[in-house]
Protein backbone atom coordinates (compact mmCIF):
# COMPACT_ATOMS: atom_id res chain seq x y z
CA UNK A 1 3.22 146.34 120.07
CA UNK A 2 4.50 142.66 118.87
CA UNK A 3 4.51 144.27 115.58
CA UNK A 4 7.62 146.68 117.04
CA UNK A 5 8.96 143.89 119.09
CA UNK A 6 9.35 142.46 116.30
CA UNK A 7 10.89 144.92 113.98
CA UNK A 8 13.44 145.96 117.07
CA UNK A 9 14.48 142.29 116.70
CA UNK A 10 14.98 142.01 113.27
CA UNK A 11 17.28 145.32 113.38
CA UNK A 12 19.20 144.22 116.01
CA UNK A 13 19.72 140.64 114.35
CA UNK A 14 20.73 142.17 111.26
CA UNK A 15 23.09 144.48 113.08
CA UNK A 16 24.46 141.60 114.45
CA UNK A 17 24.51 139.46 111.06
CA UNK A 18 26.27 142.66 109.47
CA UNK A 19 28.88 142.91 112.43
CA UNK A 20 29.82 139.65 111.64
CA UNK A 21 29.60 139.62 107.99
CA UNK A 22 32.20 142.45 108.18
CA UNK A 23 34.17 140.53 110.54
CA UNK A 24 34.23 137.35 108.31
CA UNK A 25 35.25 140.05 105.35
CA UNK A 26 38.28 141.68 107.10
CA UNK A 27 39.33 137.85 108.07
CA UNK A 28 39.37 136.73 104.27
CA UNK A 29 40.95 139.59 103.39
CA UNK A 30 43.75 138.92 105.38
CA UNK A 31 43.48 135.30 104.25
CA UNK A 32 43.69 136.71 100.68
CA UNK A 33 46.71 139.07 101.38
CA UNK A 34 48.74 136.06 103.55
CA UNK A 35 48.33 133.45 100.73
CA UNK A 36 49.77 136.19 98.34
CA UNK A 37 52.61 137.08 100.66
CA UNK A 38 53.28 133.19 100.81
CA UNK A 39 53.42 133.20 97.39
CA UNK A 40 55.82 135.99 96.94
CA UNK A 41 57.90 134.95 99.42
CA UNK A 42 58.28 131.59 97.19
CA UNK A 43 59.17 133.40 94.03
CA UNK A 44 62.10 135.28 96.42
CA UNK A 45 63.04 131.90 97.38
CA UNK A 46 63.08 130.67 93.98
CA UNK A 47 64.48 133.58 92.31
CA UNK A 48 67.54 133.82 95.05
CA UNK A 49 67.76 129.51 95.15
CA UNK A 50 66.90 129.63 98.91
CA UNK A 51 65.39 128.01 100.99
CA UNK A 52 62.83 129.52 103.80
CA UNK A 53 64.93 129.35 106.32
CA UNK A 54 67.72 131.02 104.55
CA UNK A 55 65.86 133.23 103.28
CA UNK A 56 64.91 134.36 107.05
CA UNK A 57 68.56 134.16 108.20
CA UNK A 58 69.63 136.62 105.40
CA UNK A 59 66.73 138.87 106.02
CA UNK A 60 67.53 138.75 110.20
CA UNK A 61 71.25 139.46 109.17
CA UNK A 62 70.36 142.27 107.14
CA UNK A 63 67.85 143.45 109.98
CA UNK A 64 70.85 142.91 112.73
CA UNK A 65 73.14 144.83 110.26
CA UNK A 66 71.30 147.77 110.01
CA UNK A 67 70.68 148.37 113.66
CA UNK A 68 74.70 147.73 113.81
CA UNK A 69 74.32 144.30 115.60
CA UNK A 70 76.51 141.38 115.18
CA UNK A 71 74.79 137.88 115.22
CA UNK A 72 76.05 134.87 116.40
CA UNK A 73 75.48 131.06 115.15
CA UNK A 74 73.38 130.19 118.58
CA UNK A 75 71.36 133.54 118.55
CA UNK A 76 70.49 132.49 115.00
CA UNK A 77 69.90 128.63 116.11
CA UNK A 78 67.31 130.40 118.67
CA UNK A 79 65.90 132.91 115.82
CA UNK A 80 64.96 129.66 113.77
CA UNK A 81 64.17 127.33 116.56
CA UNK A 82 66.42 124.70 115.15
CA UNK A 83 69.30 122.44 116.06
CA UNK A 84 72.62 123.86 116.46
CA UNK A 85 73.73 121.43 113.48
CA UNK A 86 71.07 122.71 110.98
CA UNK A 87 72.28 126.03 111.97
CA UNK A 88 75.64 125.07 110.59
CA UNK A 89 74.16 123.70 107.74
CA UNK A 90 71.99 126.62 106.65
CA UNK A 91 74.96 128.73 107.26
CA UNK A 92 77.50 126.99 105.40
CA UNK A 93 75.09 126.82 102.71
CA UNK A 94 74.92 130.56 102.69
CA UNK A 95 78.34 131.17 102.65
CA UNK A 96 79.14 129.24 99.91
CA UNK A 97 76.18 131.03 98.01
CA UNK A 98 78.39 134.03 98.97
CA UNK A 99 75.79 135.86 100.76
CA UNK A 100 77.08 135.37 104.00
CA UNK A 101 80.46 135.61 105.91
CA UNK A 102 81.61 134.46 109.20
CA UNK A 103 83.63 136.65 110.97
CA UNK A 104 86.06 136.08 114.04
CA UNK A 105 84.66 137.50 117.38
CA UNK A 106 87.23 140.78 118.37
CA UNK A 107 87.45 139.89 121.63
CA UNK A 108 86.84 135.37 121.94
CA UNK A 109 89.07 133.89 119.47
CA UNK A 110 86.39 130.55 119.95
CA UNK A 111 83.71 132.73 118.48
CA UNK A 112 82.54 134.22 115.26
CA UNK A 113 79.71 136.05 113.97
CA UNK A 114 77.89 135.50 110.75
CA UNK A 115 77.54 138.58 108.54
CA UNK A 116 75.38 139.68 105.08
CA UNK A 117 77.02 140.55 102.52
CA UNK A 118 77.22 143.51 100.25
CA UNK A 119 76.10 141.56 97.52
CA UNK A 120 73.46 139.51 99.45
CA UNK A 121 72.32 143.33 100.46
CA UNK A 122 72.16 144.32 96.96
CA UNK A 123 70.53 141.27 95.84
CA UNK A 124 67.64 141.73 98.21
CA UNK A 125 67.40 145.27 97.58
CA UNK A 126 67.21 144.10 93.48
CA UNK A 127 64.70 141.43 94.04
CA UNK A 128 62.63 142.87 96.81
CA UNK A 129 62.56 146.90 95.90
CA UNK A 130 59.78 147.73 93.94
CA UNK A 131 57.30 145.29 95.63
CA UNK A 132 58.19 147.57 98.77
CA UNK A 133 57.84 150.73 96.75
CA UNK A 134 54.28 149.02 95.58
CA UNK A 135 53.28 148.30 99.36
CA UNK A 136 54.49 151.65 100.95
CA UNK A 137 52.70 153.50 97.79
CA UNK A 138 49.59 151.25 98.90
CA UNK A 139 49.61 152.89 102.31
CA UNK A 140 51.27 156.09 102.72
CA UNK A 141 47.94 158.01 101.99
CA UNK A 142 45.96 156.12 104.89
CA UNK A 143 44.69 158.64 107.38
CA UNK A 144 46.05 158.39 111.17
CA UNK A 145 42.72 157.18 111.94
CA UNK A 146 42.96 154.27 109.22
CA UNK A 147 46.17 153.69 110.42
CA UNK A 148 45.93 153.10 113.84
CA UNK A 149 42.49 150.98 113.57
CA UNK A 150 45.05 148.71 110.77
CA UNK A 151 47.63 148.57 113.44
CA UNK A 152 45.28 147.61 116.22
CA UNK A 153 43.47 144.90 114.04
CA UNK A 154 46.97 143.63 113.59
CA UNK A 155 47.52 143.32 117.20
CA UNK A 156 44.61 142.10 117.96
CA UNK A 157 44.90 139.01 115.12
CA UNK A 158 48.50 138.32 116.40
CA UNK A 159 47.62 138.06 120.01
CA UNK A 160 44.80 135.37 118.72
CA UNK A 161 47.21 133.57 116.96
CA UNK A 162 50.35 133.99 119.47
CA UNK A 163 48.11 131.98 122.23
CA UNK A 164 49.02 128.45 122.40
CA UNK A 165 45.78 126.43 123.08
CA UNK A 166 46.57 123.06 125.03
CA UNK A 167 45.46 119.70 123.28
CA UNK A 168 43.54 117.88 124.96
CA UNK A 169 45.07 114.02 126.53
CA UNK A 170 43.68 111.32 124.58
CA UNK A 171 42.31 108.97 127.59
CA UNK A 172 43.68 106.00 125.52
CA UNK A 173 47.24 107.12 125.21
CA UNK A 174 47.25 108.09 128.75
CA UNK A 175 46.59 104.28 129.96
């Protein structure tokens, strides 16, 4: 009988060491696929002569424009998380690069909105196309099943990452 006790342990260790051996797999392979991401995202920077946060202003302009949105300076100043003066900076840096415009608000002549360009549309499109067509081509034949449990994971590793965790006082500092 120790002789089974034994061998039910083992099994269920192993289970557990494979469980977690997968778990540690998916986790670097996310690890893998961020770094390259990263890295492309720094060739699009490069190629365009952006920084990152212009880069993400053009892309949330381009976003905004296709769901027919207008965007103004202080919704992009919240988008970024930045002062109201870097704002202005990034923007006029943008504009002069020609890929953005500011428009006058139709209805408060103290407002404007910032607007993508055609070109800056284009340009995307140019640099960013075929690595889409490479990533949709990557997943279009994934099986509902596949899909969801890919969408779930996702969720799942964004909620763990979206929680804050508090840091602790330092006794010393507090005195």
């Amino acid at each position: 009988m120790e002789n089974g006790s034994e061998s039910s342990r083992y099994w269920y260790g192993a289970g557990e060491e494979d469980r977690r051996r997968r778990a540690v797999d998916v986790l670097q392979a996310f690890r893998v696929y961020r770094a390259a991401e990263v890295a492309m995202r720094r060739r699009t920077r490069d190629s365009m002569s952006m920084g990152e946060n212009e880069l993400l202003v053009l892309r949330y302009l381009l976003r905004a424009a296709g769901q027919k949105r207008q965007v103004s300076p202080s919704e992009l100043t919240r988008y970024l998380g930045v002062s109201t003066a870097s704002t202005t900076a990034i923007v006029d840096r943008l504009e002069k690069s020609g890929h953005v415009v500011r428009v006058p608000h139709p209805t408060d002549r103290r407002s404007i909105f910032i607007v993508a360009t055609e070109a800056s549309d284009d340009e995307v499109r140019a640099t960013l196309g075929s690595m889409h067509s490479r990533m949709m081509a990557a997943v279009v034949d994934m099986t509902p099943e596949e899909s969801a449990a890919v969408i779930a994971c996702l969720g799942r590793l964004q909620d763990a990452v979206d929680q804050v965790d508090p840091h602790p006082v330092d006794s010393e500092l507090a005195h």
